[in-house]
PDB file of N, CA and C in Angstrom:
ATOM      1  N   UNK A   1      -8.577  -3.724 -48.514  1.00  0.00           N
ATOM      2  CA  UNK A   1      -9.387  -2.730 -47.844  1.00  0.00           C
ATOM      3  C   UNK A   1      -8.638  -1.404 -47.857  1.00  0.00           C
ATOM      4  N   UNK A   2      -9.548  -0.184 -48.232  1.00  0.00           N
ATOM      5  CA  UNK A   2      -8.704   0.920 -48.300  1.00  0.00           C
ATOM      6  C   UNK A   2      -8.804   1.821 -46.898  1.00  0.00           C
ATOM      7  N   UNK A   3      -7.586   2.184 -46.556  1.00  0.00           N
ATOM      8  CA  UNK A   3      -7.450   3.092 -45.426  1.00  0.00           C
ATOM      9  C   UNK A   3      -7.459   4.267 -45.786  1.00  0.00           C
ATOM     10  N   UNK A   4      -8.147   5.325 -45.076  1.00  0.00           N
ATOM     11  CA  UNK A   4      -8.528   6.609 -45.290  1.00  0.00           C
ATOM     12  C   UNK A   4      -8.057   7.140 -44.310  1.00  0.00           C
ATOM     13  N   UNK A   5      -6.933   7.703 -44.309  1.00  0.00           N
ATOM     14  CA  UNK A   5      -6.437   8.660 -43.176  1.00  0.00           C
ATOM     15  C   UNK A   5      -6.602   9.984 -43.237  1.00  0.00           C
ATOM     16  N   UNK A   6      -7.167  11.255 -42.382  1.00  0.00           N
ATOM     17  CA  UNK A   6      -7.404  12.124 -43.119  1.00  0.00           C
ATOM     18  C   UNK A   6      -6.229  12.883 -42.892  1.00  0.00           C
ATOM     19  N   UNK A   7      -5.611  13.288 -41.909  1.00  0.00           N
ATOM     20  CA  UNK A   7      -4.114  13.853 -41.494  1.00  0.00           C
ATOM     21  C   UNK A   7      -3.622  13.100 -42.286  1.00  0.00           C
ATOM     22  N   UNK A   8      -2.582  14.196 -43.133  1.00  0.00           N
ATOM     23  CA  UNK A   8      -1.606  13.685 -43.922  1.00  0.00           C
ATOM     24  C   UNK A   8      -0.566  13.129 -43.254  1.00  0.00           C
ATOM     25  N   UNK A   9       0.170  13.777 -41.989  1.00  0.00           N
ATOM     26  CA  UNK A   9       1.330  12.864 -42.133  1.00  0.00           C
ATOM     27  C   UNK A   9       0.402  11.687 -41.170  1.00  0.00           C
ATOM     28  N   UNK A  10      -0.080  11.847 -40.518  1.00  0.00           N
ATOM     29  CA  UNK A  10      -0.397  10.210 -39.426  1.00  0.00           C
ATOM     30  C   UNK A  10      -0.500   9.416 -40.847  1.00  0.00           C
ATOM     31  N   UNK A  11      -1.196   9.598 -41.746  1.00  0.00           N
ATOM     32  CA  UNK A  11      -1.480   8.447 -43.062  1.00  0.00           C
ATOM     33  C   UNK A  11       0.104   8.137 -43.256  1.00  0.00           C
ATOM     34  N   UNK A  12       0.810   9.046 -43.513  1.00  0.00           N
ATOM     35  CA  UNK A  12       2.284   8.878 -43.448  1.00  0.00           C
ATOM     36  C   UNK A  12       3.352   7.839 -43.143  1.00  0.00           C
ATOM     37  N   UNK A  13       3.137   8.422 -41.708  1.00  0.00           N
ATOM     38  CA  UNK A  13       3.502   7.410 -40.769  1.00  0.00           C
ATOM     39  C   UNK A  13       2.878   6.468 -40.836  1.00  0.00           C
ATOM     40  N   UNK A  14       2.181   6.008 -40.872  1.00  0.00           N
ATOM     41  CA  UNK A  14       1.065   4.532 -40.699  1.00  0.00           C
ATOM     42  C   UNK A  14       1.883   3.614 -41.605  1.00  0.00           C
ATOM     43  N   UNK A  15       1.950   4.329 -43.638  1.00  0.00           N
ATOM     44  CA  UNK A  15       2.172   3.730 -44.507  1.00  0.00           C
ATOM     45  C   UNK A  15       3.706   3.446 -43.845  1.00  0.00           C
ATOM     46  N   UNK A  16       4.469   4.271 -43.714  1.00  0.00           N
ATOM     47  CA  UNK A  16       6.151   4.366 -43.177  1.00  0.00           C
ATOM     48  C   UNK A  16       6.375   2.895 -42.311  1.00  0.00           C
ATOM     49  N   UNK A  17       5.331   2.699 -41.104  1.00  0.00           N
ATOM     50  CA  UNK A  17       5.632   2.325 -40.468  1.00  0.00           C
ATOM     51  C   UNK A  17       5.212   0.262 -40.703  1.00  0.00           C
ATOM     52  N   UNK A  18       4.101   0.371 -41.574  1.00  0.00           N
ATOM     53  CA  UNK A  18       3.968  -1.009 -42.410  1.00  0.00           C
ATOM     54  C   UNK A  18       4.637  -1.360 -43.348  1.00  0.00           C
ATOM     55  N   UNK A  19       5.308  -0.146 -43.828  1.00  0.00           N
ATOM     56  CA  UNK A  19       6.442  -0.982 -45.313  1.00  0.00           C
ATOM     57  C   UNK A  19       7.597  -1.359 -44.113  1.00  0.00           C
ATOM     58  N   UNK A  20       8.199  -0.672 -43.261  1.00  0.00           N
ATOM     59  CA  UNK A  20       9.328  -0.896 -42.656  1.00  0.00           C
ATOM     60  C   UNK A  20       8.804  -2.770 -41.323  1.00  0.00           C
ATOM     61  N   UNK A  21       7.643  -2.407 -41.205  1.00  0.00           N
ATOM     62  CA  UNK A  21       7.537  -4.128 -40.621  1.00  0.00           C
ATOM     63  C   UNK A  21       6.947  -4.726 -41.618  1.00  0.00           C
ATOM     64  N   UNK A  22       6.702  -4.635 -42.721  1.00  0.00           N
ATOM     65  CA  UNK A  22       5.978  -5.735 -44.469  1.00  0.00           C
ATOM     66  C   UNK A  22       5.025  -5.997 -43.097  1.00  0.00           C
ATOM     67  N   UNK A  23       4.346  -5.565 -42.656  1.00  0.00           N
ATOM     68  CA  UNK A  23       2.947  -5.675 -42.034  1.00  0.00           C
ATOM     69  C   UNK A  23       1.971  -5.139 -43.086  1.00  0.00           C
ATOM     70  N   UNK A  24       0.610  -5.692 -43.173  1.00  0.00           N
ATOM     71  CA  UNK A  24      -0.611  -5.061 -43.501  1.00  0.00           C
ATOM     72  C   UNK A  24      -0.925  -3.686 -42.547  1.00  0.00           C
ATOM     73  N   UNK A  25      -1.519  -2.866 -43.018  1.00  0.00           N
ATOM     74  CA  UNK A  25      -1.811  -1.307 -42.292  1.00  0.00           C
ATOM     75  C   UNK A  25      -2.815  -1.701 -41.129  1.00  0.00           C
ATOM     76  N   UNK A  26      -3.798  -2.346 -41.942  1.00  0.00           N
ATOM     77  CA  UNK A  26      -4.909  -2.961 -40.650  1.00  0.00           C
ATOM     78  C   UNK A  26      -4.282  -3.889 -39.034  1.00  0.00           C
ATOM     79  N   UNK A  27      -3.000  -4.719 -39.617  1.00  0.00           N
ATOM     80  CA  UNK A  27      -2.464  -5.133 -38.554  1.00  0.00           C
ATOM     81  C   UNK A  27      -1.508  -4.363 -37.963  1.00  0.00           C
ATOM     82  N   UNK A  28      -0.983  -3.442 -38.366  1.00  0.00           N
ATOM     83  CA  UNK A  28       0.017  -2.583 -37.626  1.00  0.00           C
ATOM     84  C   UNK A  28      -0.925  -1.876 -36.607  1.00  0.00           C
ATOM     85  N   UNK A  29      -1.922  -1.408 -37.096  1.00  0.00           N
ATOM     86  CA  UNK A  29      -2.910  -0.152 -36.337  1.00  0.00           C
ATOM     87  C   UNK A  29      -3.816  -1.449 -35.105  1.00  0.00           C
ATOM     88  N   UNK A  30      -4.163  -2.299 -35.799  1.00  0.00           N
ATOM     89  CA  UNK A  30      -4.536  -3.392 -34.327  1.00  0.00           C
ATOM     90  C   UNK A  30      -3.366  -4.132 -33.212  1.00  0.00           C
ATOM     91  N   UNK A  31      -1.864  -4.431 -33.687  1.00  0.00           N
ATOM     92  CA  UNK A  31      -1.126  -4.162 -32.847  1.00  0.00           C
ATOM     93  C   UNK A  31      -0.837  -2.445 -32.040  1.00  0.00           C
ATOM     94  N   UNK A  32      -0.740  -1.469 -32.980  1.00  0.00           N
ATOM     95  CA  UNK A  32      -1.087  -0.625 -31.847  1.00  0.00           C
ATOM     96  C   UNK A  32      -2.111  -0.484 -30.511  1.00  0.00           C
ATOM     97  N   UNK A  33      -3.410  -0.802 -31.616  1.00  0.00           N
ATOM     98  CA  UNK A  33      -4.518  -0.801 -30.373  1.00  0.00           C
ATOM     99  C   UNK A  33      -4.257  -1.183 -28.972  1.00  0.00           C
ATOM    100  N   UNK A  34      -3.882  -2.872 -29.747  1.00  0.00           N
ATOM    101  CA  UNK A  34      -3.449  -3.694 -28.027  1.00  0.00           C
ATOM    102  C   UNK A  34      -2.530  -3.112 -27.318  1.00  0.00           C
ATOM    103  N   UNK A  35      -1.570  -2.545 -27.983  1.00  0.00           N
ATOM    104  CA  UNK A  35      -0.526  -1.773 -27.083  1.00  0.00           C
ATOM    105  C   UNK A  35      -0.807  -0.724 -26.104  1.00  0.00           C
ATOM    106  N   UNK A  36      -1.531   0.031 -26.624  1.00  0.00           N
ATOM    107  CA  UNK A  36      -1.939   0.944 -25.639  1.00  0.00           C
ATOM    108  C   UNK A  36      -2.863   0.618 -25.137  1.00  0.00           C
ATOM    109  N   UNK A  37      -3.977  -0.554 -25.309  1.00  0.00           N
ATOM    110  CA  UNK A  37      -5.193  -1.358 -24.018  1.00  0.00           C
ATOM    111  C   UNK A  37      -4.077  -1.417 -23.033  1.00  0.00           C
ATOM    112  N   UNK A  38      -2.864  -2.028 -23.172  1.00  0.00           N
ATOM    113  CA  UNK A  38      -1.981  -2.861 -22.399  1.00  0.00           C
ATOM    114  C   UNK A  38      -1.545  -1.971 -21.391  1.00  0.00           C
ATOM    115  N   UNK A  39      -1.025  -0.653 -22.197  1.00  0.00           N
ATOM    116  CA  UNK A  39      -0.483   0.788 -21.388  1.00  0.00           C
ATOM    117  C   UNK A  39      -1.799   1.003 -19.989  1.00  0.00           C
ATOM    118  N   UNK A  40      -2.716   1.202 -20.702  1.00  0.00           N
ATOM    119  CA  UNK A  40      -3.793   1.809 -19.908  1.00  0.00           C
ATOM    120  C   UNK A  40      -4.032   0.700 -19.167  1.00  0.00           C
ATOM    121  N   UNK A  41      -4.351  -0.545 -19.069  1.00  0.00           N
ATOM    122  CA  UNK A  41      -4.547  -1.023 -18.227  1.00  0.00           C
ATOM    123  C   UNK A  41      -3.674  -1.279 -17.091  1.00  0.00           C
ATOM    124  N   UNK A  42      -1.990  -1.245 -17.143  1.00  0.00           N
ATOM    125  CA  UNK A  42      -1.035  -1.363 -16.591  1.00  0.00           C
ATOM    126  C   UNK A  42      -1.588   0.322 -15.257  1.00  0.00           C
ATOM    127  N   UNK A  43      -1.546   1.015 -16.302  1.00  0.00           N
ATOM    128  CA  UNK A  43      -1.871   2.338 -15.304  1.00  0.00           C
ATOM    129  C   UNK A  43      -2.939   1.925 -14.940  1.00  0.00           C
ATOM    130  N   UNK A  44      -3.759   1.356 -14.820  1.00  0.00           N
ATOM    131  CA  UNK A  44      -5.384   1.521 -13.933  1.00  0.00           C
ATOM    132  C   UNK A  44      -5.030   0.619 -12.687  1.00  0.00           C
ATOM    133  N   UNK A  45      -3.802  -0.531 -13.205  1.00  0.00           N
ATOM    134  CA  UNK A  45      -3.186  -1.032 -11.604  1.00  0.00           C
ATOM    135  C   UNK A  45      -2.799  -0.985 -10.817  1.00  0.00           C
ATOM    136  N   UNK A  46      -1.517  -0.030 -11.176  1.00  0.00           N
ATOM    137  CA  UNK A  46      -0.698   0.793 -10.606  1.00  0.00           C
ATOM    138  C   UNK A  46      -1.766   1.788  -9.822  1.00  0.00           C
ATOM    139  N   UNK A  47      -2.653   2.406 -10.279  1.00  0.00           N
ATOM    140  CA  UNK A  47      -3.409   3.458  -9.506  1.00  0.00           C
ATOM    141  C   UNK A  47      -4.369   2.555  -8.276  1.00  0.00           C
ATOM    142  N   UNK A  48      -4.960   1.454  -8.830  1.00  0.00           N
ATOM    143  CA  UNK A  48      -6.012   0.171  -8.005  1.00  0.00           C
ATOM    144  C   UNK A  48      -4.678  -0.006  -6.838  1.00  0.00           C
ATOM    145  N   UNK A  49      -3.430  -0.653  -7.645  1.00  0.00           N
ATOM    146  CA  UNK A  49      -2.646  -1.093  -6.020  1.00  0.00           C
ATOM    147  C   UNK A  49      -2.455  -0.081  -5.096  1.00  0.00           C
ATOM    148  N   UNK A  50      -2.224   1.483  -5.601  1.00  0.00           N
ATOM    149  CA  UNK A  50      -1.812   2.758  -4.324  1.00  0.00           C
ATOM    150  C   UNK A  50      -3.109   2.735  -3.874  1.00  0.00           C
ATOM    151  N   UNK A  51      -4.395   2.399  -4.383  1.00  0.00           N
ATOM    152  CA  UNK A  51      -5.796   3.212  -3.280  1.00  0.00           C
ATOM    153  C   UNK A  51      -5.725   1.894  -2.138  1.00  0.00           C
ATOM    154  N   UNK A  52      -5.881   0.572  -2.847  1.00  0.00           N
ATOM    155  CA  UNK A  52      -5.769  -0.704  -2.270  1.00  0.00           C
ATOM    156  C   UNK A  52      -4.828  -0.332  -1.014  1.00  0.00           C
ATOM    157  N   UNK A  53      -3.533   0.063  -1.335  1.00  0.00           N
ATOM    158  CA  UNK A  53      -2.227   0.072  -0.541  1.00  0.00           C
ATOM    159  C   UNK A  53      -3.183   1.118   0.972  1.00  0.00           C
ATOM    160  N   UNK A  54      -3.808   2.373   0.785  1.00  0.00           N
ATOM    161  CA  UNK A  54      -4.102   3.253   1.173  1.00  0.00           C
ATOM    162  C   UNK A  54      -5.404   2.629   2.781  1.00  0.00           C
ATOM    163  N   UNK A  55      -6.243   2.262   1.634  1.00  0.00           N
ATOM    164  CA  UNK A  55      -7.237   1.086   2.073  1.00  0.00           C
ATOM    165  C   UNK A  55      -6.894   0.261   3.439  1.00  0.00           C
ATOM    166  N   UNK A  56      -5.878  -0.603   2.905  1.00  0.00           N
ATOM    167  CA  UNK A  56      -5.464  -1.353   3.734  1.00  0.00           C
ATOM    168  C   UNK A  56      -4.876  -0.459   5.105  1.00  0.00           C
ATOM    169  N   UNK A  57      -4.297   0.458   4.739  1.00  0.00           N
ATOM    170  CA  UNK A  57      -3.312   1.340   6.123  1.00  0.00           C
ATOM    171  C   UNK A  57      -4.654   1.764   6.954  1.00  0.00           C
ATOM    172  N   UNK A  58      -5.393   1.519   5.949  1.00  0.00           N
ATOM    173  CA  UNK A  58      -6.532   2.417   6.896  1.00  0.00           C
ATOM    174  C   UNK A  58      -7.179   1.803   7.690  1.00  0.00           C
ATOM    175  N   UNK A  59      -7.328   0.316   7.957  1.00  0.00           N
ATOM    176  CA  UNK A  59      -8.284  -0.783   7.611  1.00  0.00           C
ATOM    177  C   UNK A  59      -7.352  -1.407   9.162  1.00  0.00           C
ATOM    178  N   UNK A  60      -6.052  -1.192   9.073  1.00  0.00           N
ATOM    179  CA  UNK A  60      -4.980  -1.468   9.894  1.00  0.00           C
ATOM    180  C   UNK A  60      -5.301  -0.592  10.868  1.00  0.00           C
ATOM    181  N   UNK A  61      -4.942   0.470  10.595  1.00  0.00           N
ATOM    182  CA  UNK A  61      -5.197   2.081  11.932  1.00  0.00           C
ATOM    183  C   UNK A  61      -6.328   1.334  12.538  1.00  0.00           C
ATOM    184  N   UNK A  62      -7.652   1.325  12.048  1.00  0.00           N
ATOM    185  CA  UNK A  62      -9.073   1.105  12.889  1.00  0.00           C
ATOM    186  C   UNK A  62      -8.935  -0.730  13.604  1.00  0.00           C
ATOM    187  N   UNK A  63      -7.793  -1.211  13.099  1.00  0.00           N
ATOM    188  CA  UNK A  63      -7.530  -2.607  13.911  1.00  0.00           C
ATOM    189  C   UNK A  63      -6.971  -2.455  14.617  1.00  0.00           C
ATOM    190  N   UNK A  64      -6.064  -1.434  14.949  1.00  0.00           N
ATOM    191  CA  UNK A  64      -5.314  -1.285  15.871  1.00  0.00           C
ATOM    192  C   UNK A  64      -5.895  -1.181  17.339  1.00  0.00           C
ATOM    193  N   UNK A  65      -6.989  -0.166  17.036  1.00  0.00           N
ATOM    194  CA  UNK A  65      -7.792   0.454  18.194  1.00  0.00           C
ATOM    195  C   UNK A  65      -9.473   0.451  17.938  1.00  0.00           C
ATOM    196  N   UNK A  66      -9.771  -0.752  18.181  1.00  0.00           N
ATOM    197  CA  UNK A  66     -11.324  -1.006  17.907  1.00  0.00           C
ATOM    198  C   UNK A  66     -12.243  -0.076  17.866  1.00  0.00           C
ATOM    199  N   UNK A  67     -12.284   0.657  19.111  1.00  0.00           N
ATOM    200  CA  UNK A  67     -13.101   1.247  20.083  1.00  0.00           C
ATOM    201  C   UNK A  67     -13.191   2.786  18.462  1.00  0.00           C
ATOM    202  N   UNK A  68     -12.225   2.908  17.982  1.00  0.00           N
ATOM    203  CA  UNK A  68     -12.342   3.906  16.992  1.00  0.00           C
ATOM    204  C   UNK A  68     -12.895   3.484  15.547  1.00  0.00           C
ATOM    205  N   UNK A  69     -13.191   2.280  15.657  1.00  0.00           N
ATOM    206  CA  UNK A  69     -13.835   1.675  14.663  1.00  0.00           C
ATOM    207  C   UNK A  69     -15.124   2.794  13.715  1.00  0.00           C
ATOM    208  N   UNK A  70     -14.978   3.308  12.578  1.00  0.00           N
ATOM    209  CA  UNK A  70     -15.551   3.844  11.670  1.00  0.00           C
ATOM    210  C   UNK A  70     -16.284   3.461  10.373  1.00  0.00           C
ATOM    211  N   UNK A  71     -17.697   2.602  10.386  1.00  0.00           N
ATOM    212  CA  UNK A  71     -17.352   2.036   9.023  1.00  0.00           C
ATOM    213  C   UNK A  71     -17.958   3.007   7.724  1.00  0.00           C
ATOM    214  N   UNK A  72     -17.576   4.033   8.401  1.00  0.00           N
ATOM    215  CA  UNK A  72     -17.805   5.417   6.824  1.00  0.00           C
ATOM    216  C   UNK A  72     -16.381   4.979   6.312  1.00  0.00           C
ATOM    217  N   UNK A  73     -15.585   4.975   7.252  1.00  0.00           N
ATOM    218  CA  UNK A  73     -14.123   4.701   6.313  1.00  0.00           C
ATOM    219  C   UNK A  73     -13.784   4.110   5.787  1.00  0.00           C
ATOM    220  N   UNK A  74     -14.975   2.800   5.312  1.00  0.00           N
ATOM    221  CA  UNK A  74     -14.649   1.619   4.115  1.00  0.00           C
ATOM    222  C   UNK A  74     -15.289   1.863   3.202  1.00  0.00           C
ATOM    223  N   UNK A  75     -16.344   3.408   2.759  1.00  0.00           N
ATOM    224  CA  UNK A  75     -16.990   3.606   1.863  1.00  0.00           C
ATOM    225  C   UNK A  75     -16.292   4.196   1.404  1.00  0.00           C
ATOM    226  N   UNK A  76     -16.844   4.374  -0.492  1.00  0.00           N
ATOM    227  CA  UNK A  76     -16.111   4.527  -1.500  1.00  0.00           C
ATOM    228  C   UNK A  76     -14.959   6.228  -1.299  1.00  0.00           C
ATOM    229  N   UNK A  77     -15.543   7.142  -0.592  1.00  0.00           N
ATOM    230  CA  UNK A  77     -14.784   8.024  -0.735  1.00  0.00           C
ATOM    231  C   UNK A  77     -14.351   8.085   0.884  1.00  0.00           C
ATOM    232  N   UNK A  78     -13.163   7.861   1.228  1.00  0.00           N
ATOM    233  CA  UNK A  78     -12.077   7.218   2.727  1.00  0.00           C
ATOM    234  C   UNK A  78     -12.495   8.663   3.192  1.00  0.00           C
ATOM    235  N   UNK A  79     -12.772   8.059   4.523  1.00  0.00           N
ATOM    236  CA  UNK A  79     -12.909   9.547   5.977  1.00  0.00           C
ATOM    237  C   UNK A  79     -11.550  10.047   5.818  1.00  0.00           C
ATOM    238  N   UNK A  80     -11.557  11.873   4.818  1.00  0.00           N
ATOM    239  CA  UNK A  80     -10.733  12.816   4.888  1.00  0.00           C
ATOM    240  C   UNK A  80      -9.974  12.996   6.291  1.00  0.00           C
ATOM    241  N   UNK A  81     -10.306  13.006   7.322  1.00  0.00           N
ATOM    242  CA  UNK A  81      -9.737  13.039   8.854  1.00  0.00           C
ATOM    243  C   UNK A  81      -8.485  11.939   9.090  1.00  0.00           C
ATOM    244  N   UNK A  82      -8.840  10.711   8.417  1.00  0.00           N
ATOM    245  CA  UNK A  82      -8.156   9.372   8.865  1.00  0.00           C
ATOM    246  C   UNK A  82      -6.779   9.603   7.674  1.00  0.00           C
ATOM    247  N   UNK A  83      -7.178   9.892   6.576  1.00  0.00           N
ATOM    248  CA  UNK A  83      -6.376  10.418   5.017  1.00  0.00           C
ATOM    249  C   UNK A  83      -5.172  11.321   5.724  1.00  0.00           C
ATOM    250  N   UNK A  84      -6.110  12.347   5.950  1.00  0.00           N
ATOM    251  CA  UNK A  84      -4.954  13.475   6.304  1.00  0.00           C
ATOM    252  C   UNK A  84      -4.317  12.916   7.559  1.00  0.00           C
ATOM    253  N   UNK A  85      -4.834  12.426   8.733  1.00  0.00           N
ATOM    254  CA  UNK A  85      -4.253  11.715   9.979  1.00  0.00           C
ATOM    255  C   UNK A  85      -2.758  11.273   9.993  1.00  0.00           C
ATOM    256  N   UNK A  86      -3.052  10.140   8.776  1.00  0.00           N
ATOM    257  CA  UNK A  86      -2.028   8.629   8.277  1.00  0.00           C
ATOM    258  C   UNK A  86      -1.380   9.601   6.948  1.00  0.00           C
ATOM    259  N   UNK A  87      -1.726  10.506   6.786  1.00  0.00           N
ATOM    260  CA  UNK A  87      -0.739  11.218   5.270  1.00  0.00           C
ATOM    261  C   UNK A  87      -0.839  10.292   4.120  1.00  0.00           C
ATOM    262  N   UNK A  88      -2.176  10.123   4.256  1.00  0.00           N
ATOM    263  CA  UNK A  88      -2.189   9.074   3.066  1.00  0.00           C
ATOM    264  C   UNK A  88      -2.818  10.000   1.708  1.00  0.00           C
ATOM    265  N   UNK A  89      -2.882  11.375   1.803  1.00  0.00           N
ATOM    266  CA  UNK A  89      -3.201  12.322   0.556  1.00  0.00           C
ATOM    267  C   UNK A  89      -2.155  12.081  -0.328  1.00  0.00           C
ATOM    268  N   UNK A  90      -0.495  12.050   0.008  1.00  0.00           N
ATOM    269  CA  UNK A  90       0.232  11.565  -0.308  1.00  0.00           C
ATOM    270  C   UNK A  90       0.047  10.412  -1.513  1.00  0.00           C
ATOM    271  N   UNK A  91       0.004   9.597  -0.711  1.00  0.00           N
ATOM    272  CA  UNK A  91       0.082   8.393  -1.638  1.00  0.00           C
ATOM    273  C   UNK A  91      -0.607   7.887  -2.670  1.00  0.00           C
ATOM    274  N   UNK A  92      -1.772   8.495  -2.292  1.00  0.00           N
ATOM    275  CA  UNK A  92      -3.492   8.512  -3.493  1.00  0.00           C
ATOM    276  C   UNK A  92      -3.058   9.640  -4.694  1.00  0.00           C
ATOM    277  N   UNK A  93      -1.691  10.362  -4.330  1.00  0.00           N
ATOM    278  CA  UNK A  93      -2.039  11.491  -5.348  1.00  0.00           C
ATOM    279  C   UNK A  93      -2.688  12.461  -5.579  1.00  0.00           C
ATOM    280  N   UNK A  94      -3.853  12.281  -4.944  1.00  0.00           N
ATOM    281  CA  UNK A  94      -4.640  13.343  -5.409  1.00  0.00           C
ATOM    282  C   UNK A  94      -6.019  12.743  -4.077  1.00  0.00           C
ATOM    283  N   UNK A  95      -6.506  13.927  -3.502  1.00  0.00           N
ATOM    284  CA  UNK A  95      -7.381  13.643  -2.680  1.00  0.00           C
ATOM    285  C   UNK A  95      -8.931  13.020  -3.248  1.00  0.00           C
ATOM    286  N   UNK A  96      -9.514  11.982  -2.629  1.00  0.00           N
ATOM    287  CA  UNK A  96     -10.926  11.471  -3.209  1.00  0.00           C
ATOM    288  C   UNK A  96     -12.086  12.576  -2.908  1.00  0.00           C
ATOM    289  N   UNK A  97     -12.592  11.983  -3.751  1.00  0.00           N
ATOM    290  CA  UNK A  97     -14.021  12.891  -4.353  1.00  0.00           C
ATOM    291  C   UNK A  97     -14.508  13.436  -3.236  1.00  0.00           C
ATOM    292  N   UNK A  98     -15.193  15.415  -3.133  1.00  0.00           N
ATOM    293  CA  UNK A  98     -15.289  15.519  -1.947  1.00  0.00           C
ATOM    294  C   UNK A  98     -14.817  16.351  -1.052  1.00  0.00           C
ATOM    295  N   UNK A  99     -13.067  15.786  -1.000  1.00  0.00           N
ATOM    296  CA  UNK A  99     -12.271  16.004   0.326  1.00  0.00           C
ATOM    297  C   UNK A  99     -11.788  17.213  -0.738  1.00  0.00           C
ATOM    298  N   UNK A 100     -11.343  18.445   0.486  1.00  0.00           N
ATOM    299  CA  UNK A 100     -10.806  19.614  -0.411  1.00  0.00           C
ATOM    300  C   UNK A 100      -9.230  19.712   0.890  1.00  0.00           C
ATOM    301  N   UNK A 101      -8.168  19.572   0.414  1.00  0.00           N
ATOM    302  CA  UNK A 101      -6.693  19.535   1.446  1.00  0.00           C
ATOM    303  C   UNK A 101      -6.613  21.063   1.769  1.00  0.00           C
ATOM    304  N   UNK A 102      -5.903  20.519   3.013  1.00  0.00           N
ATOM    305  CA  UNK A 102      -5.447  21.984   3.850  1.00  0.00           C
ATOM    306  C   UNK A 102      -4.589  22.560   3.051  1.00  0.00           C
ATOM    307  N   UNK A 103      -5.571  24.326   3.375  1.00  0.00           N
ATOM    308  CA  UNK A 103      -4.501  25.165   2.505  1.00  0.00           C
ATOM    309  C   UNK A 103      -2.997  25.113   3.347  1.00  0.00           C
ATOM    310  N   UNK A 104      -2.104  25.112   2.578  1.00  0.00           N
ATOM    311  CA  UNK A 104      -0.788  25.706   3.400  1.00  0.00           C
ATOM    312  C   UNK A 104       0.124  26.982   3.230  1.00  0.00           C
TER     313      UNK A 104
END
């Protein structure tokens, strides 16, 4: 099967990088693929465990003290008030959809 790369050097590299593993081009470029599914999915966990992590603190605060019980704050975008409260803008990185942070 012929590979058509149109960038000269990526074709380059590609060929470079299958003579140096005696791999086929088609299997070098599908071990890449998986490699970076693998990357990206690793990051989509890492980001799932900090909101999860976030979630939970939050989930804790409103157990603490019933009577303040909120259940906007288990919908998809977390009560900005409770976020900024617990400093959990912090930990999310970046504030959810919505919420705009205090200027400082």
């Amino acid at each position: 099967m012929a590979i058509n790369i149109k960038d000269p050097e990526a074709d380059r590299m590609v060929r470079e990088a299958a003579a140096r593993r005696k791999q086929p081009i088609t299997d070098l470029i599908k071990d890449a693929v998986r490699a970076l599914e693998a990357e990206d999915a690793r990051a989509k966990q890492e980001r799932y465990d900090r909101i999860m992590a976030a979630t939970r603190r939050v989930q804790e605060a409103f157990a603490a003290d019933p009577l303040d019980y909120d259940p906007h704050a288990y919908s998809e975008e977390l009560n900005d008030d409770v976020l900024r409260d617990n400093g959990l803008f912090d930990l999310l990185g970046e504030p959810p959809r919505g919420v705009r942070e205090d200027p400082k």
